[in-house]
C-alpha atoms as a PDB file:
ATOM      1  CA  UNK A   1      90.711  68.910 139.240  1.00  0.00           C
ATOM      2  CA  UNK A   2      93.646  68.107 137.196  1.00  0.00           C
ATOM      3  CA  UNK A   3      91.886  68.512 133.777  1.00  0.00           C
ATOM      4  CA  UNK A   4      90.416  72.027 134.850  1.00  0.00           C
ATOM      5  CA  UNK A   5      94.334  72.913 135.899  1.00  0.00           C
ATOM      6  CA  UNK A   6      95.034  71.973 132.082  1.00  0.00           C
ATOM      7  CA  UNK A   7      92.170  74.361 130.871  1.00  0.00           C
ATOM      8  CA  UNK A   8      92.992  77.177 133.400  1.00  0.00           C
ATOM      9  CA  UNK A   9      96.562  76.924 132.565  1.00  0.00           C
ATOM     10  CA  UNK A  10      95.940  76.435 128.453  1.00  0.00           C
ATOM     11  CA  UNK A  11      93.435  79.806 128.924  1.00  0.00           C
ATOM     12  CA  UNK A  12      96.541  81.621 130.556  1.00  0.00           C
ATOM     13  CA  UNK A  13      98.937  80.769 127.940  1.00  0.00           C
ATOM     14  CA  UNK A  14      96.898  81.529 125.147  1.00  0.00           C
ATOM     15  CA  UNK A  15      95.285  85.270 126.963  1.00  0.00           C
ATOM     16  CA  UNK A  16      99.323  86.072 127.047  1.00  0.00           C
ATOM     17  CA  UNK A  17     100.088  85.327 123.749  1.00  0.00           C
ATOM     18  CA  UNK A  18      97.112  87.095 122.177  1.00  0.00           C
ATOM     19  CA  UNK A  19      98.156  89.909 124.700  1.00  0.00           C
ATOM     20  CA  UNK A  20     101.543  89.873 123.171  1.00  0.00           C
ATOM     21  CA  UNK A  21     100.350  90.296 119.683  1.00  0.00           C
ATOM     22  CA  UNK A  22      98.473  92.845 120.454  1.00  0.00           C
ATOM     23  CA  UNK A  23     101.223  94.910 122.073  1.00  0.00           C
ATOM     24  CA  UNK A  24     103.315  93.778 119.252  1.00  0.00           C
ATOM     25  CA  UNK A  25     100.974  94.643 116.640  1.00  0.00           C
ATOM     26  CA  UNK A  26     100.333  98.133 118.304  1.00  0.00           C
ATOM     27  CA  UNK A  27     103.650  98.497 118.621  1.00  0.00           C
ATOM     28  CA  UNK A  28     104.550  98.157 114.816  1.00  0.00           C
ATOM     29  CA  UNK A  29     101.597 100.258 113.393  1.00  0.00           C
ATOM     30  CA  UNK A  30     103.023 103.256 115.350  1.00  0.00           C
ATOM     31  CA  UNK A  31     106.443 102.955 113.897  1.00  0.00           C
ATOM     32  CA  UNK A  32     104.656 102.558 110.458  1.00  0.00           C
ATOM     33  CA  UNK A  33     103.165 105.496 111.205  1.00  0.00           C
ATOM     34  CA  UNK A  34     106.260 107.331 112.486  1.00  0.00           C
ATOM     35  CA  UNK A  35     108.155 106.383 109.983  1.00  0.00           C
ATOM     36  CA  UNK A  36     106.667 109.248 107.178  1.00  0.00           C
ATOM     37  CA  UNK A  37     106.394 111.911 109.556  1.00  0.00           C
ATOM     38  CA  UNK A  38     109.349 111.817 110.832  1.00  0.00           C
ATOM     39  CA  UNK A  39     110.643 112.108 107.350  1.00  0.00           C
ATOM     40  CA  UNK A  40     108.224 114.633 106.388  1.00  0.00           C
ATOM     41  CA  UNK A  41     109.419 116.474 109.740  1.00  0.00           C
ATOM     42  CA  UNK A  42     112.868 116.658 108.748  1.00  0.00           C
ATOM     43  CA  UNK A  43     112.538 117.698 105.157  1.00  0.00           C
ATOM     44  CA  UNK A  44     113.470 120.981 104.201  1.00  0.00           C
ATOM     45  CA  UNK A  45     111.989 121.464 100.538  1.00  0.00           C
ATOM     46  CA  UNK A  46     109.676 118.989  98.184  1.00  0.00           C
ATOM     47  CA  UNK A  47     113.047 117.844  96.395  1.00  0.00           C
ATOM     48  CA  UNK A  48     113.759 116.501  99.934  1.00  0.00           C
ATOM     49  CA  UNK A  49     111.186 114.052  99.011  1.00  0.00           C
ATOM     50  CA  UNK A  50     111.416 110.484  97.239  1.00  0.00           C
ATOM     51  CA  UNK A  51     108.434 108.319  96.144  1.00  0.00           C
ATOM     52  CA  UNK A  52     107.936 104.746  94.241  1.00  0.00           C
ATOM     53  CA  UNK A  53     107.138 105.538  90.242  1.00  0.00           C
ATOM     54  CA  UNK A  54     104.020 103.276  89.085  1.00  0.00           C
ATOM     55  CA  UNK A  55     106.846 100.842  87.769  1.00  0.00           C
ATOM     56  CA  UNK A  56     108.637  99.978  91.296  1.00  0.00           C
ATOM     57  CA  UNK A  57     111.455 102.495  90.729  1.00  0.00           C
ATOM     58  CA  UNK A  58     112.408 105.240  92.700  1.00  0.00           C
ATOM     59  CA  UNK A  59     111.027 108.441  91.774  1.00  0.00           C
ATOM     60  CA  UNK A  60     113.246 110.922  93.640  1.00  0.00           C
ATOM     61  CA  UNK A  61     112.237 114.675  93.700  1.00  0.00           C
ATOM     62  CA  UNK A  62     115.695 115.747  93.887  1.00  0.00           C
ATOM     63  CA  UNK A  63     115.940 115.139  89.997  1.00  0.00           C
ATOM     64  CA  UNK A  64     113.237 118.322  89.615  1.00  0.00           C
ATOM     65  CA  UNK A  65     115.474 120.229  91.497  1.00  0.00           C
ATOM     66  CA  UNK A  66     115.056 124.082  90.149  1.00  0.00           C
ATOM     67  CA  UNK A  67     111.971 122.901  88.173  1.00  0.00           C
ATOM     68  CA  UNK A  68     108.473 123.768  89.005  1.00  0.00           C
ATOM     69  CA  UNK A  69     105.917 121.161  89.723  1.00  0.00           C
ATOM     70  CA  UNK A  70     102.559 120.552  89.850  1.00  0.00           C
ATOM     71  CA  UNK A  71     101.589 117.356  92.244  1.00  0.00           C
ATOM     72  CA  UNK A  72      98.343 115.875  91.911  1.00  0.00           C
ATOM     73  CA  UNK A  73      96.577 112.977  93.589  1.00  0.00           C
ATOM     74  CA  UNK A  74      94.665 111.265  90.686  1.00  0.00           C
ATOM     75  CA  UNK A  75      92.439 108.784  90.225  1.00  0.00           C
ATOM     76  CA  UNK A  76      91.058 106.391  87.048  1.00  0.00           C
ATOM     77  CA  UNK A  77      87.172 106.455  87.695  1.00  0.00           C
ATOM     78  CA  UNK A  78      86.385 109.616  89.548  1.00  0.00           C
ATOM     79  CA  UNK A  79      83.944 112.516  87.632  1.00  0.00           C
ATOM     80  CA  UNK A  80      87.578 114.068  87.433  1.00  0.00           C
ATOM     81  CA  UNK A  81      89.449 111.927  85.789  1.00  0.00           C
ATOM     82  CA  UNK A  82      88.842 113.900  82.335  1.00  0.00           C
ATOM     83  CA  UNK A  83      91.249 116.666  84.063  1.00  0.00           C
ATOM     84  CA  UNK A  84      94.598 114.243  83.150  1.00  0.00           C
ATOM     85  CA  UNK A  85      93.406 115.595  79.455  1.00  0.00           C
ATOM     86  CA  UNK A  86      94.867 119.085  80.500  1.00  0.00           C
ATOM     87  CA  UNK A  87      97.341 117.829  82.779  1.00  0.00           C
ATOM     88  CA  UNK A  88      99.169 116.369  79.429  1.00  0.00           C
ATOM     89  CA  UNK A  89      98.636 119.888  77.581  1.00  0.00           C
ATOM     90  CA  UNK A  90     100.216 121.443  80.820  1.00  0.00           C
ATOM     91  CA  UNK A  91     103.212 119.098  80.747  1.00  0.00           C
ATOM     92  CA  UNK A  92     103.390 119.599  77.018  1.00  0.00           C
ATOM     93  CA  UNK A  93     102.847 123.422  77.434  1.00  0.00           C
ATOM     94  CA  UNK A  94     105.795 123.791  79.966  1.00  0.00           C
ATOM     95  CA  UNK A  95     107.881 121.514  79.900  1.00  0.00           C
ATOM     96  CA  UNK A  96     110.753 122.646  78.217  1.00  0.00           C
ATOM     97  CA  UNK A  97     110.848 126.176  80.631  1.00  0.00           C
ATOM     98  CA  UNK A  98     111.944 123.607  83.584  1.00  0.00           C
ATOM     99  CA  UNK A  99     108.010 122.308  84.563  1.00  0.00           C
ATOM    100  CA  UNK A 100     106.808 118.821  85.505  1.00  0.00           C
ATOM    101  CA  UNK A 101     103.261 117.428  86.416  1.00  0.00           C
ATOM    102  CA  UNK A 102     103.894 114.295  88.680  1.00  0.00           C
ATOM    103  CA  UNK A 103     101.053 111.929  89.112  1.00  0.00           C
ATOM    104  CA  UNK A 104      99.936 110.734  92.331  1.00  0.00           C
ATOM    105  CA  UNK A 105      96.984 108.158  92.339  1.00  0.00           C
ATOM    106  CA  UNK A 106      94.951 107.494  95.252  1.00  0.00           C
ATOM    107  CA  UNK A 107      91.922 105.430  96.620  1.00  0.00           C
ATOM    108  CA  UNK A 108      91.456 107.563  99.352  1.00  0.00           C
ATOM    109  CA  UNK A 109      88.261 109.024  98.198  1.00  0.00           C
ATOM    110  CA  UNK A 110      85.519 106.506  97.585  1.00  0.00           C
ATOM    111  CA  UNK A 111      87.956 103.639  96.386  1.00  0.00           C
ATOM    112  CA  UNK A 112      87.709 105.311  93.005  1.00  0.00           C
ATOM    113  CA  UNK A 113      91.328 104.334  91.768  1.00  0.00           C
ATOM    114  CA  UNK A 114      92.261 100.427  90.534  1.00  0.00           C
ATOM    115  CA  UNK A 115      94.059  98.491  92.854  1.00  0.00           C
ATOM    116  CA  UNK A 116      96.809  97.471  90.118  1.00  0.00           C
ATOM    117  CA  UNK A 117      99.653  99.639  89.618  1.00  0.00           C
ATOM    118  CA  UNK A 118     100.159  98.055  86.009  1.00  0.00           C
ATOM    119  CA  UNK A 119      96.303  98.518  85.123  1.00  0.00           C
ATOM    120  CA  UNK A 120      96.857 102.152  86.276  1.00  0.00           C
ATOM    121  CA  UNK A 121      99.611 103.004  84.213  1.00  0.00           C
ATOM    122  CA  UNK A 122      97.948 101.004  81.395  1.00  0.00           C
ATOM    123  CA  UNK A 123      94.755 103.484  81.946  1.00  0.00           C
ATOM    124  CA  UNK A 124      96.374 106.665  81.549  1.00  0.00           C
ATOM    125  CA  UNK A 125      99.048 105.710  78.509  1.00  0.00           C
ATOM    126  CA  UNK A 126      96.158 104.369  76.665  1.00  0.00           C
ATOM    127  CA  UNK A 127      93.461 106.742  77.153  1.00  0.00           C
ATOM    128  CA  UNK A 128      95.114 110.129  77.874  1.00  0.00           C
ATOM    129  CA  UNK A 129      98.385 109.744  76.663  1.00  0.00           C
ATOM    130  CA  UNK A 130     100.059 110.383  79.567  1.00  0.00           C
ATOM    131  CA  UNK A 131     104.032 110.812  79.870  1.00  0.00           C
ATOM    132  CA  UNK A 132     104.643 112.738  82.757  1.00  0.00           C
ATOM    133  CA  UNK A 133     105.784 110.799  85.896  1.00  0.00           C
ATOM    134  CA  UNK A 134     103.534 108.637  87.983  1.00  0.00           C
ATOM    135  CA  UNK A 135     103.835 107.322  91.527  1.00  0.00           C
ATOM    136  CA  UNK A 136     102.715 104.363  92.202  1.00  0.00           C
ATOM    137  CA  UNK A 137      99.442 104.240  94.166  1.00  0.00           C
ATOM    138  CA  UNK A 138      99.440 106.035  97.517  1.00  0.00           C
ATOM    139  CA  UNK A 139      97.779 107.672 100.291  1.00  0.00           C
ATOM    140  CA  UNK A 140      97.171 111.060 100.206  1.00  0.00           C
ATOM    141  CA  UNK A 141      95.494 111.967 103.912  1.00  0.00           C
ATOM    142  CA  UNK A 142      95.361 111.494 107.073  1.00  0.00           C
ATOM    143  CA  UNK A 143      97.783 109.915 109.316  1.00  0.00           C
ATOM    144  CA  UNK A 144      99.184 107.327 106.394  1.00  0.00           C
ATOM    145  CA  UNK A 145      99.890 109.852 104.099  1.00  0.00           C
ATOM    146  CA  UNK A 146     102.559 109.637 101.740  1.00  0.00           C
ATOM    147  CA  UNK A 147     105.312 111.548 103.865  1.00  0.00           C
ATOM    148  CA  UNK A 148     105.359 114.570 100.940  1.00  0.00           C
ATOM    149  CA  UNK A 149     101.273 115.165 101.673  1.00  0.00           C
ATOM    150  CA  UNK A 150     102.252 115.017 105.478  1.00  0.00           C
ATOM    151  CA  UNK A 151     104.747 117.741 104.742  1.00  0.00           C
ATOM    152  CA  UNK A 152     102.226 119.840 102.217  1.00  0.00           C
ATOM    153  CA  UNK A 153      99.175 119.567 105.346  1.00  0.00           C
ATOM    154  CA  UNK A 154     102.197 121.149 107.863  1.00  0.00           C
ATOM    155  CA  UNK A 155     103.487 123.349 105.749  1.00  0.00           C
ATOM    156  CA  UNK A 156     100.832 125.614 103.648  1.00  0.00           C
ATOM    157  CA  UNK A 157      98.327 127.474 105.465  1.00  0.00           C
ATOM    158  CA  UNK A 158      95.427 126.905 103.297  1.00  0.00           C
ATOM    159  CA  UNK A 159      94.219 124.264 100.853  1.00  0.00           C
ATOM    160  CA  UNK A 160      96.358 122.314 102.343  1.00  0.00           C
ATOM    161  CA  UNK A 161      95.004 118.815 101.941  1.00  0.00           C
ATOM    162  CA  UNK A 162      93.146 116.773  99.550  1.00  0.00           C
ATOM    163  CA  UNK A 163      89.269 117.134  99.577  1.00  0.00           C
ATOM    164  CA  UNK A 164      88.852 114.929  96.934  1.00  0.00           C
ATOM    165  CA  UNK A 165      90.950 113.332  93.951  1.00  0.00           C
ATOM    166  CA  UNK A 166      92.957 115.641  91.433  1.00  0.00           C
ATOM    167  CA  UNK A 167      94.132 118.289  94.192  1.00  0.00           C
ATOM    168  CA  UNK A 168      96.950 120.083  92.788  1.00  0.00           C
ATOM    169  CA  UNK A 169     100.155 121.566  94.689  1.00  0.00           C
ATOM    170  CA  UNK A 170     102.109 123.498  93.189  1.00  0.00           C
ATOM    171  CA  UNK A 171     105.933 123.833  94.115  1.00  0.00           C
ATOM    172  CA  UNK A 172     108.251 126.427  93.139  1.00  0.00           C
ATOM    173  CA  UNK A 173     111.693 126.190  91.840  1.00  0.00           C
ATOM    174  CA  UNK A 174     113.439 126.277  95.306  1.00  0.00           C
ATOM    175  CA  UNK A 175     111.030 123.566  96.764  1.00  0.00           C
ATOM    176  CA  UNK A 176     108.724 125.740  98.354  1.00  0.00           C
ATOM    177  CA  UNK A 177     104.623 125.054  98.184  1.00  0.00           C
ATOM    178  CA  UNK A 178     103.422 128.350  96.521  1.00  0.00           C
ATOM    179  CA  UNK A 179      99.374 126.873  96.710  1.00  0.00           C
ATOM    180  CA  UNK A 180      96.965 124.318  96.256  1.00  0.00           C
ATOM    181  CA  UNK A 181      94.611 124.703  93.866  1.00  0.00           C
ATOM    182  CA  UNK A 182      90.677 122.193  94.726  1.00  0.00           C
ATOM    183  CA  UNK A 183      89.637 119.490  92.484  1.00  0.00           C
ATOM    184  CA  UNK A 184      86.986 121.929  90.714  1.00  0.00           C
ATOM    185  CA  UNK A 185      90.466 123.960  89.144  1.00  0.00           C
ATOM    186  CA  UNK A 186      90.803 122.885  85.919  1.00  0.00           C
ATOM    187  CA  UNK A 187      94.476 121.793  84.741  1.00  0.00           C
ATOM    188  CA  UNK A 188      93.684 124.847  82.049  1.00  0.00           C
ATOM    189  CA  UNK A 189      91.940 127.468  84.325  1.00  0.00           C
ATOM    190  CA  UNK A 190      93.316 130.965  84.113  1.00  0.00           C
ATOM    191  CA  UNK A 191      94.179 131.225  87.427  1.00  0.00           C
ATOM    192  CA  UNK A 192      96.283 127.630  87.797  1.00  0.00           C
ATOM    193  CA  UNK A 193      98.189 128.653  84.470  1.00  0.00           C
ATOM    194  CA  UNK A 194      98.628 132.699  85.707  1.00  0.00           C
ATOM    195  CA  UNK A 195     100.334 130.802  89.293  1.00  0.00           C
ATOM    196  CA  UNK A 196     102.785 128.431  86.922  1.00  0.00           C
ATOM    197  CA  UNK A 197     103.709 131.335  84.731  1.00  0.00           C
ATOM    198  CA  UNK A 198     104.816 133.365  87.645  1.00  0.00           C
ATOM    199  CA  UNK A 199     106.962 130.470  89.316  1.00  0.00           C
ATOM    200  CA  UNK A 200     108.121 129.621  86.289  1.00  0.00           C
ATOM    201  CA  UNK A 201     109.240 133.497  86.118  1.00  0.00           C
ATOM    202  CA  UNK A 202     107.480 132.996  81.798  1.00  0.00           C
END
Protein backbone atom coordinates (compact mmCIF):
# COMPACT_ATOMS: atom_id res chain seq x y z
CA UNK A 1 0.00 0.00 0.00
CA UNK A 2 2.76 2.29 0.76
CA UNK A 3 4.59 1.86 -2.62
CA UNK A 4 1.23 2.50 -4.62
CA UNK A 5 0.91 5.88 -2.23
CA UNK A 6 4.49 6.70 -3.77
CA UNK A 7 3.17 6.07 -7.41
CA UNK A 8 -0.24 7.81 -6.83
CA UNK A 9 1.45 10.66 -5.23
CA UNK A 10 4.63 10.76 -7.95
CA UNK A 11 1.55 10.62 -10.83
CA UNK A 12 0.00 13.77 -9.01
CA UNK A 13 3.08 15.73 -8.89
CA UNK A 14 4.15 15.15 -12.22
CA UNK A 15 0.07 15.65 -13.94
CA UNK A 16 0.54 19.28 -12.05
CA UNK A 17 3.64 20.16 -13.34
CA UNK A 18 2.94 19.16 -16.94
CA UNK A 19 -0.41 21.07 -16.23
CA UNK A 20 1.61 24.05 -15.30
CA UNK A 21 3.62 24.09 -18.42
CA UNK A 22 0.99 23.92 -20.32
CA UNK A 23 -0.79 26.93 -18.84
CA UNK A 24 2.53 28.53 -18.88
CA UNK A 25 3.33 27.74 -22.31
CA UNK A 26 -0.24 28.89 -23.45
CA UNK A 27 0.15 31.65 -21.59
CA UNK A 28 3.40 32.97 -23.34
CA UNK A 29 2.39 32.16 -27.01
CA UNK A 30 -0.55 34.60 -26.55
CA UNK A 31 1.58 37.43 -25.40
CA UNK A 32 3.92 36.52 -28.39
CA UNK A 33 1.15 36.88 -30.30
CA UNK A 34 -0.14 40.11 -28.72
CA UNK A 35 2.78 41.59 -28.76
CA UNK A 36 2.69 42.66 -32.90
CA UNK A 37 -0.79 43.48 -32.94
CA UNK A 38 -0.92 45.48 -30.42
CA UNK A 39 1.80 47.41 -32.08
CA UNK A 40 0.32 47.17 -35.38
CA UNK A 41 -2.99 48.46 -33.55
CA UNK A 42 -1.49 51.50 -32.35
CA UNK A 43 0.43 52.60 -35.38
CA UNK A 44 -0.67 55.43 -37.21
CA UNK A 45 1.36 55.32 -40.63
CA UNK A 46 4.05 52.57 -42.11
CA UNK A 47 6.95 54.94 -40.77
CA UNK A 48 5.35 53.98 -37.40
CA UNK A 49 6.90 50.73 -38.13
CA UNK A 50 10.49 49.23 -37.24
CA UNK A 51 11.89 45.87 -38.46
CA UNK A 52 15.39 43.82 -38.07
CA UNK A 53 17.65 44.49 -41.49
CA UNK A 54 19.12 40.97 -42.77
CA UNK A 55 22.33 42.08 -40.74
CA UNK A 56 20.71 42.25 -37.03
CA UNK A 57 20.29 46.04 -37.15
CA UNK A 58 17.37 47.96 -36.81
CA UNK A 59 15.70 48.91 -39.87
CA UNK A 60 13.35 51.69 -38.75
CA UNK A 61 10.71 53.05 -41.26
CA UNK A 62 10.79 56.36 -39.78
CA UNK A 63 14.11 57.03 -41.80
CA UNK A 64 11.72 56.81 -45.24
CA UNK A 65 9.71 59.28 -43.80
CA UNK A 66 8.20 61.45 -46.93
CA UNK A 67 9.61 58.76 -49.29
CA UNK A 68 7.56 56.32 -51.18
CA UNK A 69 8.00 52.65 -50.77
CA UNK A 70 7.42 49.62 -52.24
CA UNK A 71 7.39 46.51 -49.56
CA UNK A 72 7.73 43.16 -50.80
CA UNK A 73 7.84 39.74 -49.19
CA UNK A 74 10.57 37.86 -51.20
CA UNK A 75 11.88 34.78 -51.43
CA UNK A 76 15.37 32.98 -52.96
CA UNK A 77 13.86 29.81 -54.76
CA UNK A 78 10.32 30.62 -55.68
CA UNK A 79 9.30 30.78 -59.81
CA UNK A 80 9.42 34.58 -58.72
CA UNK A 81 12.44 35.17 -57.60
CA UNK A 82 13.61 36.56 -61.18
CA UNK A 83 11.23 39.69 -60.20
CA UNK A 84 14.27 41.13 -57.63
CA UNK A 85 15.86 41.75 -61.37
CA UNK A 86 13.29 44.70 -61.73
CA UNK A 87 13.01 45.44 -58.23
CA UNK A 88 16.87 46.75 -58.57
CA UNK A 89 15.91 48.75 -61.91
CA UNK A 90 12.95 50.21 -59.79
CA UNK A 91 15.23 51.23 -56.92
CA UNK A 92 17.72 52.46 -59.46
CA UNK A 93 14.90 54.14 -61.52
CA UNK A 94 13.55 56.14 -58.46
CA UNK A 95 15.55 56.49 -56.13
CA UNK A 96 16.82 59.77 -56.20
CA UNK A 97 12.86 61.37 -56.47
CA UNK A 98 12.56 60.12 -52.61
CA UNK A 99 11.64 56.06 -53.50
CA UNK A 100 12.80 52.90 -51.72
CA UNK A 101 12.09 49.11 -52.39
CA UNK A 102 12.53 47.32 -48.93
CA UNK A 103 12.95 43.62 -48.99
CA UNK A 104 11.03 41.37 -46.93
CA UNK A 105 11.87 37.55 -47.21
CA UNK A 106 9.61 34.94 -46.13
CA UNK A 107 9.11 31.07 -45.86
CA UNK A 108 5.64 31.36 -45.50
CA UNK A 109 4.77 29.92 -48.80
CA UNK A 110 6.09 26.44 -49.39
CA UNK A 111 9.38 26.96 -47.28
CA UNK A 112 10.78 28.45 -50.46
CA UNK A 113 13.23 31.00 -48.71
CA UNK A 114 16.81 29.75 -46.91
CA UNK A 115 16.76 29.56 -43.40
CA UNK A 116 20.12 31.72 -43.07
CA UNK A 117 19.87 35.32 -42.95
CA UNK A 118 23.65 35.57 -44.13
CA UNK A 119 23.03 32.99 -47.10
CA UNK A 120 20.06 35.27 -47.97
CA UNK A 121 21.76 38.38 -48.20
CA UNK A 122 24.67 36.51 -49.87
CA UNK A 123 21.90 35.30 -52.62
CA UNK A 124 20.63 38.50 -53.65
CA UNK A 125 24.15 40.70 -53.59
CA UNK A 126 25.61 38.04 -55.67
CA UNK A 127 23.08 37.18 -58.12
CA UNK A 128 20.87 40.28 -58.53
CA UNK A 129 22.84 42.90 -57.27
CA UNK A 130 20.72 43.97 -54.82
CA UNK A 131 21.25 47.29 -52.63
CA UNK A 132 18.07 48.27 -51.47
CA UNK A 133 17.24 47.38 -47.80
CA UNK A 134 16.47 43.92 -46.58
CA UNK A 135 14.74 42.64 -43.45
CA UNK A 136 15.80 39.91 -42.08
CA UNK A 137 13.59 36.84 -42.59
CA UNK A 138 9.99 37.16 -41.40
CA UNK A 139 6.49 36.21 -41.43
CA UNK A 140 4.29 37.70 -43.62
CA UNK A 141 0.56 36.11 -42.67
CA UNK A 142 -1.52 35.06 -40.47
CA UNK A 143 -1.58 35.59 -36.85
CA UNK A 144 2.55 35.82 -36.56
CA UNK A 145 2.86 38.32 -38.97
CA UNK A 146 5.42 40.80 -38.87
CA UNK A 147 3.37 43.63 -36.99
CA UNK A 148 3.66 46.03 -40.43
CA UNK A 149 1.70 42.99 -42.56
CA UNK A 150 -0.77 42.87 -39.50
CA UNK A 151 -1.28 46.57 -40.02
CA UNK A 152 -1.37 46.32 -44.15
CA UNK A 153 -4.29 43.09 -43.71
CA UNK A 154 -6.36 45.86 -41.26
CA UNK A 155 -5.84 48.59 -43.05
CA UNK A 156 -6.38 48.25 -47.07
CA UNK A 157 -9.52 46.96 -48.30
CA UNK A 158 -8.30 44.81 -51.00
CA UNK A 159 -5.16 42.85 -51.84
CA UNK A 160 -4.50 43.10 -48.66
CA UNK A 161 -2.37 40.09 -47.82
CA UNK A 162 0.19 37.96 -49.31
CA UNK A 163 -1.04 35.10 -51.65
CA UNK A 164 2.18 34.06 -52.40
CA UNK A 165 5.91 35.43 -52.29
CA UNK A 166 6.85 38.88 -54.00
CA UNK A 167 3.46 40.75 -52.98
CA UNK A 168 4.11 44.31 -53.25
CA UNK A 169 2.60 47.28 -51.03
CA UNK A 170 3.01 50.26 -51.92
CA UNK A 171 3.09 53.27 -49.37
CA UNK A 172 2.79 56.80 -50.07
CA UNK A 173 4.78 59.66 -48.85
CA UNK A 174 2.61 60.35 -45.70
CA UNK A 175 2.60 56.58 -44.69
CA UNK A 176 -0.52 55.67 -46.11
CA UNK A 177 -1.01 52.08 -48.15
CA UNK A 178 -2.14 53.39 -51.62
CA UNK A 179 -2.40 49.30 -52.98
CA UNK A 180 -1.09 46.02 -53.27
CA UNK A 181 -0.16 44.90 -56.31
CA UNK A 182 -0.24 40.16 -56.63
CA UNK A 183 2.83 38.26 -57.22
CA UNK A 184 1.94 37.95 -61.12
CA UNK A 185 2.73 42.20 -61.25
CA UNK A 186 5.87 42.53 -62.55
CA UNK A 187 8.36 45.05 -60.68
CA UNK A 188 8.25 46.76 -64.45
CA UNK A 189 4.49 46.41 -65.36
CA UNK A 190 2.82 49.56 -66.58
CA UNK A 191 0.43 49.68 -64.12
CA UNK A 192 2.93 49.19 -60.80
CA UNK A 193 5.24 51.99 -62.40
CA UNK A 194 1.92 54.41 -63.51
CA UNK A 195 0.89 53.90 -59.26
CA UNK A 196 4.74 54.97 -58.15
CA UNK A 197 4.79 57.84 -60.57
CA UNK A 198 1.66 59.26 -59.17
CA UNK A 199 2.77 58.93 -55.37
CA UNK A 200 5.84 60.00 -56.20
CA UNK A 201 3.84 63.15 -57.74
CA UNK A 202 6.89 62.39 -61.22
Amino acid sequence: MRIWAYVLGGTAILAGVAMYLTATGRHVASEAIAQPAAEAAAARSAFDFTMTRIDGKPLPFAQFEGQVMLVVNTASMCGFTPQYDGLQKLQDRYKAKGFTVIGVPSGDFMGQEYDDNGKIKEFCETRFGITFPMTEKAKVKGRNAAPFYQWARANLATNNEPQWNFHKFLVGRDGRLIAGFGSRVEPGSPELTAAIEKALGA
